[in-house]
C-alpha atoms as a PDB file:
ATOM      1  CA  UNK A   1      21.186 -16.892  78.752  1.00  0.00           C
ATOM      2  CA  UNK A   2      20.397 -13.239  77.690  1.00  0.00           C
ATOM      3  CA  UNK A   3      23.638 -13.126  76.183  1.00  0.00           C
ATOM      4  CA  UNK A   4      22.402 -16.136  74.377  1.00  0.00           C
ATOM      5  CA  UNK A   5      18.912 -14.894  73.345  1.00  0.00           C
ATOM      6  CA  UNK A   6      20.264 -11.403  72.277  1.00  0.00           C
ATOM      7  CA  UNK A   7      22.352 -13.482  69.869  1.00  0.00           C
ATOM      8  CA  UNK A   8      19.759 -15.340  68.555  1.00  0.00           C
ATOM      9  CA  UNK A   9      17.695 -12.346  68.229  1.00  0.00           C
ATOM     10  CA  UNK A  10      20.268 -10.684  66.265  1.00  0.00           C
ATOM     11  CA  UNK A  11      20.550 -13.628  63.835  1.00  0.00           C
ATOM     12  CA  UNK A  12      16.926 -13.810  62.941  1.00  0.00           C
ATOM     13  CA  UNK A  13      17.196  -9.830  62.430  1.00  0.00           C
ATOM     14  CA  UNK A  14      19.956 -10.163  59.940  1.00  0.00           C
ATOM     15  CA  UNK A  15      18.106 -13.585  58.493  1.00  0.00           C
ATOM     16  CA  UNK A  16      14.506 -12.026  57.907  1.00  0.00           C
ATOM     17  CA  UNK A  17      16.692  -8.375  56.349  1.00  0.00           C
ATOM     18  CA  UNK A  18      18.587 -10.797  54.437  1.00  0.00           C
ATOM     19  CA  UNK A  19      14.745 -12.719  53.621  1.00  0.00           C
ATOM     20  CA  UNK A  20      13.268  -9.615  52.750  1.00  0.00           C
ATOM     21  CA  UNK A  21      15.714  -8.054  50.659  1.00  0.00           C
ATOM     22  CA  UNK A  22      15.731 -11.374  48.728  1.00  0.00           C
ATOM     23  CA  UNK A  23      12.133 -10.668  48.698  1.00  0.00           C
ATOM     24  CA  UNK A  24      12.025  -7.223  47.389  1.00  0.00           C
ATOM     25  CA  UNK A  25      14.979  -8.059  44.811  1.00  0.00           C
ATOM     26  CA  UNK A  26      12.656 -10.607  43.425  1.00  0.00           C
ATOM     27  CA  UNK A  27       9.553  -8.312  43.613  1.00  0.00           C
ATOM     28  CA  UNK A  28      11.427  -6.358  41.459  1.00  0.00           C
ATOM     29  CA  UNK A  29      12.584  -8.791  39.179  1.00  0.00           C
ATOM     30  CA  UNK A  30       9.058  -9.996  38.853  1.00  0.00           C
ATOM     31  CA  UNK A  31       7.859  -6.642  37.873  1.00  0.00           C
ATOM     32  CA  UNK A  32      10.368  -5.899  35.515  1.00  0.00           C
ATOM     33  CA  UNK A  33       9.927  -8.836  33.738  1.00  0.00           C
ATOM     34  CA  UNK A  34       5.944  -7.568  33.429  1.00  0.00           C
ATOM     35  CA  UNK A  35       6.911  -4.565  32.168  1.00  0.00           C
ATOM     36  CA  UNK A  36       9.287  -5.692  29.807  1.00  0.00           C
ATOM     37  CA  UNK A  37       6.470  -8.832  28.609  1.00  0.00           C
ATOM     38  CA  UNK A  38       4.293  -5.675  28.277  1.00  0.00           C
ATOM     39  CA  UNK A  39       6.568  -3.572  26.078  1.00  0.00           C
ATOM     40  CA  UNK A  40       6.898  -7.167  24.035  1.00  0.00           C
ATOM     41  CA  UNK A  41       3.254  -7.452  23.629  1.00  0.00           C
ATOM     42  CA  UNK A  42       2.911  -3.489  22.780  1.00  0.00           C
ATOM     43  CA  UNK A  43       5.258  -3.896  20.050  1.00  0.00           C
ATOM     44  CA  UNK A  44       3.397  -7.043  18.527  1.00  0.00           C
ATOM     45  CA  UNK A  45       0.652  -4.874  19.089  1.00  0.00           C
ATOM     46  CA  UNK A  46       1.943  -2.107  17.417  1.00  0.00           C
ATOM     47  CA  UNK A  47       3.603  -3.832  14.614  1.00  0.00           C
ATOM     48  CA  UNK A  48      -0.042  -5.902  13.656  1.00  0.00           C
ATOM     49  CA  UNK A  49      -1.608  -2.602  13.389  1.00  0.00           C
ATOM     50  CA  UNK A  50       1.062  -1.260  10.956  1.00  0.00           C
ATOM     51  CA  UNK A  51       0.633  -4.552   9.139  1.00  0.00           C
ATOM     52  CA  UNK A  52      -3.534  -3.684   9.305  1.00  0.00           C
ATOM     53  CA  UNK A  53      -3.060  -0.254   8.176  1.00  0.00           C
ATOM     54  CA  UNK A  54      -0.819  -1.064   5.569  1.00  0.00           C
ATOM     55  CA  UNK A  55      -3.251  -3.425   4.152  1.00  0.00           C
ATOM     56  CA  UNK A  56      -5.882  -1.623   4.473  1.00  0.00           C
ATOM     57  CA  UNK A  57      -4.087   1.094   2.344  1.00  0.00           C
ATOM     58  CA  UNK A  58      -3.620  -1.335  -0.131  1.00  0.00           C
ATOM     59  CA  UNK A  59      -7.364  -2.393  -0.192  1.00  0.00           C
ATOM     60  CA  UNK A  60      -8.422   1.617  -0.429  1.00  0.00           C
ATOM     61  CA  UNK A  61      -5.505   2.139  -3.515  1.00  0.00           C
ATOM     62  CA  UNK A  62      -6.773  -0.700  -5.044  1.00  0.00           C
ATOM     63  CA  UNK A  63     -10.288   0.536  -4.891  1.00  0.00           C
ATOM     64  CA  UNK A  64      -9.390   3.884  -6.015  1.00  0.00           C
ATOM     65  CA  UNK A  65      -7.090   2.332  -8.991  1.00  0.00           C
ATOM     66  CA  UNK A  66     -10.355   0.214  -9.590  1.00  0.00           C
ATOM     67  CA  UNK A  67     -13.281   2.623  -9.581  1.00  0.00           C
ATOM     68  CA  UNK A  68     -10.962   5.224 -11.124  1.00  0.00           C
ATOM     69  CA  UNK A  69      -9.762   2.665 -14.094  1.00  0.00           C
ATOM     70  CA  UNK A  70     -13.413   1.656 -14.731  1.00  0.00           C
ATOM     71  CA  UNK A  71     -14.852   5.510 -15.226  1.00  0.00           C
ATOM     72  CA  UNK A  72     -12.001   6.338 -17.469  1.00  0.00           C
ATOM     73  CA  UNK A  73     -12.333   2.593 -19.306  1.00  0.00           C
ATOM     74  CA  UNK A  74     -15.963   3.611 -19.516  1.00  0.00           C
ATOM     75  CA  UNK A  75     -14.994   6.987 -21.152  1.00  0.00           C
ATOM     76  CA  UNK A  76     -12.000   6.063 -23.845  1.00  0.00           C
ATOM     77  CA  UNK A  77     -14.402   2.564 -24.902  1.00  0.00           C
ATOM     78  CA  UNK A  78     -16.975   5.345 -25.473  1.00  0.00           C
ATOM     79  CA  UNK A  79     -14.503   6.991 -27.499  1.00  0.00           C
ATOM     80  CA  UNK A  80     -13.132   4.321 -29.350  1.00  0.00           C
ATOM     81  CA  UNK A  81     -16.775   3.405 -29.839  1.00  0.00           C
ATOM     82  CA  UNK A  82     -17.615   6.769 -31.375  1.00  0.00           C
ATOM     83  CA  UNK A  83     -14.413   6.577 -33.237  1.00  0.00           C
ATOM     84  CA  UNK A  84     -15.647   3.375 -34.527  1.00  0.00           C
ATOM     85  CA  UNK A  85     -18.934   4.404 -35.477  1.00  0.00           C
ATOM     86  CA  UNK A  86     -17.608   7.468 -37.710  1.00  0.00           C
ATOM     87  CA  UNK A  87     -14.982   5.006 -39.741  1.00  0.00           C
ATOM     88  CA  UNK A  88     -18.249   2.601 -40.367  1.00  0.00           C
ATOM     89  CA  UNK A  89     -19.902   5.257 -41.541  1.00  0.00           C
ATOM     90  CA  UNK A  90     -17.354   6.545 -43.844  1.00  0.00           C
ATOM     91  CA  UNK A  91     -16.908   2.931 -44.989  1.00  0.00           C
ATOM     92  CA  UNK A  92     -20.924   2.905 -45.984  1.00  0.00           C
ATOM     93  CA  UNK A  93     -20.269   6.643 -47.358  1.00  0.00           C
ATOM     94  CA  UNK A  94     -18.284   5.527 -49.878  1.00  0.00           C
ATOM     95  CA  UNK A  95     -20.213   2.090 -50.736  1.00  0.00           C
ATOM     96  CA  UNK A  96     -23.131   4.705 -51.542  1.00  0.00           C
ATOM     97  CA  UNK A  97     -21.789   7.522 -53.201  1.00  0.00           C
ATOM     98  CA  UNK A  98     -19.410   4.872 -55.244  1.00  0.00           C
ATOM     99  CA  UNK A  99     -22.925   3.548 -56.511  1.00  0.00           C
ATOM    100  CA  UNK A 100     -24.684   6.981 -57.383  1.00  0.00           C
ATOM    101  CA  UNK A 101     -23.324   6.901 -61.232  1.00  0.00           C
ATOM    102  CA  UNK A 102     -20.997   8.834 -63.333  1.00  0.00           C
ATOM    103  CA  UNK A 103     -18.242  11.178 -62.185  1.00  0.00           C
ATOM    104  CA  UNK A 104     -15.770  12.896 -64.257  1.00  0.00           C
ATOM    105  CA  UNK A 105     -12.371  11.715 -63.044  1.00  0.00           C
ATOM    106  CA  UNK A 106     -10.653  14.551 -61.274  1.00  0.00           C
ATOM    107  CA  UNK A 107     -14.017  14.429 -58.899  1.00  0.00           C
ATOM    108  CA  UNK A 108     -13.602  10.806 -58.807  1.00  0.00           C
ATOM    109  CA  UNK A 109     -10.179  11.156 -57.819  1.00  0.00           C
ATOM    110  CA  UNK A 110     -10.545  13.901 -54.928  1.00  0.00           C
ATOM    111  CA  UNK A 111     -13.201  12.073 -53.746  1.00  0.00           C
ATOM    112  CA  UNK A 112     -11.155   9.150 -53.584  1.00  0.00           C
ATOM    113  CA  UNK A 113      -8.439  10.891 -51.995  1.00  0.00           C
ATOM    114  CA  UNK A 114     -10.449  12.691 -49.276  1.00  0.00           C
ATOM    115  CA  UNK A 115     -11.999   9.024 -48.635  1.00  0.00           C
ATOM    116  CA  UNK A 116      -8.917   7.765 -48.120  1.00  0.00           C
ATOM    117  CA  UNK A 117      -7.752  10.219 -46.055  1.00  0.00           C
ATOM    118  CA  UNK A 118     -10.877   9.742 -43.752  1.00  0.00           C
ATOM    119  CA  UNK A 119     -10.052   6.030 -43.665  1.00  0.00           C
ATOM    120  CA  UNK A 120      -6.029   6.551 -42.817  1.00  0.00           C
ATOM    121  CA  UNK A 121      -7.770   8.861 -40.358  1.00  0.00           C
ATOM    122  CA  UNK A 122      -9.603   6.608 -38.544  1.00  0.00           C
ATOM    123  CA  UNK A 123      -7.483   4.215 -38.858  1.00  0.00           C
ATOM    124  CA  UNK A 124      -4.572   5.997 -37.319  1.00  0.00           C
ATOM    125  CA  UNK A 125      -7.204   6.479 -34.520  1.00  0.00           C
ATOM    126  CA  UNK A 126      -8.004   2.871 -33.787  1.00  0.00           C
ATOM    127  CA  UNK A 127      -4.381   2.331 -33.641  1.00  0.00           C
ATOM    128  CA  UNK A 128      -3.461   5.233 -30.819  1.00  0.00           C
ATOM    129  CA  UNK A 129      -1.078   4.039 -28.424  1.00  0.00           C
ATOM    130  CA  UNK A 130      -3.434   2.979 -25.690  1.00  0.00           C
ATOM    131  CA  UNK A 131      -3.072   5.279 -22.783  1.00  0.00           C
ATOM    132  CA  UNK A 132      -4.821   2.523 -20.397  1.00  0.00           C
ATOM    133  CA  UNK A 133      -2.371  -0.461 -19.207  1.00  0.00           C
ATOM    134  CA  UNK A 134      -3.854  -4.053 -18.818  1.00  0.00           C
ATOM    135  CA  UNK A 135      -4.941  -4.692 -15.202  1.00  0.00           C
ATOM    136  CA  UNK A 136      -2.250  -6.433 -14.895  1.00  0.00           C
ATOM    137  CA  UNK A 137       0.426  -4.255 -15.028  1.00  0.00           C
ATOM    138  CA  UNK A 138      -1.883  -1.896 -13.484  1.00  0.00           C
ATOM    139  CA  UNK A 139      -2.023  -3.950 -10.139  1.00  0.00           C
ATOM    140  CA  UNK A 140       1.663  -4.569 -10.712  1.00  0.00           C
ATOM    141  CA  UNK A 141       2.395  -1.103 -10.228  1.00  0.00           C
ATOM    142  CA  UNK A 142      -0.521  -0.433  -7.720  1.00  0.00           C
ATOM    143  CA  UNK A 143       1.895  -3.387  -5.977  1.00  0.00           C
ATOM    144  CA  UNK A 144       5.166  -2.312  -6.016  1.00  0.00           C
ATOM    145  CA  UNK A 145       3.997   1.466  -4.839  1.00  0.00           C
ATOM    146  CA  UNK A 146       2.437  -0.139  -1.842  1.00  0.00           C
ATOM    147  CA  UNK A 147       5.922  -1.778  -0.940  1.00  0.00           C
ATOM    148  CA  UNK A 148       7.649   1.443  -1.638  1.00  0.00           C
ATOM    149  CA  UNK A 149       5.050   3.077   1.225  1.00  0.00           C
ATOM    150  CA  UNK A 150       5.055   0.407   3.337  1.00  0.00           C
ATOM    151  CA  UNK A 151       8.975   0.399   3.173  1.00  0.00           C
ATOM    152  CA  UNK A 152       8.814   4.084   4.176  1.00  0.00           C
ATOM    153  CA  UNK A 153       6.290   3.519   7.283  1.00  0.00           C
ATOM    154  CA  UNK A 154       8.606   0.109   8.392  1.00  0.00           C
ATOM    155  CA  UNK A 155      11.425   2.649   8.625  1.00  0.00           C
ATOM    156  CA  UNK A 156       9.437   4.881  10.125  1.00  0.00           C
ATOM    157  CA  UNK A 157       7.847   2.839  12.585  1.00  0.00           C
ATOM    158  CA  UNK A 158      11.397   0.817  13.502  1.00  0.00           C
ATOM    159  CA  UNK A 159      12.888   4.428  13.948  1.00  0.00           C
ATOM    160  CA  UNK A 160      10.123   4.871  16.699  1.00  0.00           C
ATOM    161  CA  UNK A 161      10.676   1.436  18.084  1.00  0.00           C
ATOM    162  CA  UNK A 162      14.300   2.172  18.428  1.00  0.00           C
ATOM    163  CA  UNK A 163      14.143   5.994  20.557  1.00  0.00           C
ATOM    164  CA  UNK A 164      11.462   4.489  22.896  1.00  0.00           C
ATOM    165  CA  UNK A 165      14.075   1.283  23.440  1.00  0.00           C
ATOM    166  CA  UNK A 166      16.240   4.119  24.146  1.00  0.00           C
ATOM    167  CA  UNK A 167      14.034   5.742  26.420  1.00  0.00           C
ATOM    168  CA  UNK A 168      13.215   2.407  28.258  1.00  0.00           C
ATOM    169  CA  UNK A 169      16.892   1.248  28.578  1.00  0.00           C
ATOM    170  CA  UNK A 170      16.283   2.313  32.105  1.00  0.00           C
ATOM    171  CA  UNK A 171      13.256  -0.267  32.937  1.00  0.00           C
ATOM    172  CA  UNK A 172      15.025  -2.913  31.958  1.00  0.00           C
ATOM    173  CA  UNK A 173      18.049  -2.607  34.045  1.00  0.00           C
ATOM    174  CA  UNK A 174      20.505  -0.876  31.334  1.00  0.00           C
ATOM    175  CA  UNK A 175      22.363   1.929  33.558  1.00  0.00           C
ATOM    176  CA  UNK A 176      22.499   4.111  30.138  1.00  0.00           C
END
């Protein structure tokens, strides 16, 4: 009979190791799987804050493209304004002193030329290549500059994301 309970004794030893190593394996198990559903959720984490930052960037490029188009729009319409201004008043110039009477003709004729020089003048002014593009091509390009920088900071940020998978091989189970 003692033979008998020493028997069954060892069988329920070996039984509960064999129980709680089939506990701690799944203890284990459980937390890696937390850890690794952590480091999932960090990286959607930490890819919606690139995405933020990266739009916010846009947002601040496009208010610096804005504010800084509008001052210097302000400035060359002031310009073009002036510019405008001095080719009227040539225009009425001439209306007038056409109208004050006789002239011999060489005057007449250097005053002539000189008024059309003015005139080519200004008109050669209006018709500048503008500097300013239309808005746009302006956002166009604000655009494509912001998917140039927010190829650089994917790269970047997936260059990160791949030396800390490296780093974590370890947690989940890799050997590396």
């Amino acid at each position: 009979m003692q033979q008998q309970n020493s028997q069954l004794a060892q069988a329920n030893n070996q039984m509960l190791v064999i129980w709680n190593l089939f506990n701690i394996d799944s203890i284990v198990h459980f937390t890696l799987q937390e850890l690794n559903s952590g480091k999932d959720r960090l990286k959607a984490l930490q890819h919606e804050l690139g995405c933020k930052s990266g739009l916010l960037k846009v947002k601040i490029l496009q208010l610096e493209v804005g504010t800084g188009k509008s001052e210097e729009a302000r400035e060359s319409s002031e310009a073009e304004r002036v510019d405008n201004i001095n080719c009227t008043t040539n225009r009425k110039q001439r209306s007038t002193i056409a109208g004050l009477g006789r002239s011999t003709g060489k005057q007449a004729q250097l005053k002539e030329k000189t008024e059309n020089i003015r005139m080519i003048k200004c008109r050669n002014m209006v018709q500048l290549p503008c500097v300013y593009r239309p808005k746009k091509m302006i956002k166009e390009a604000a655009v494509a500059q912001v998917i140039v920088k927010l190829r650089n900071v994917g790269v970047i940020y997936w260059k990160a994301l791949a030396s800390s998978s490296q780093k974590g091989s370890v947690l989940q189970g890799n050997p590396n």
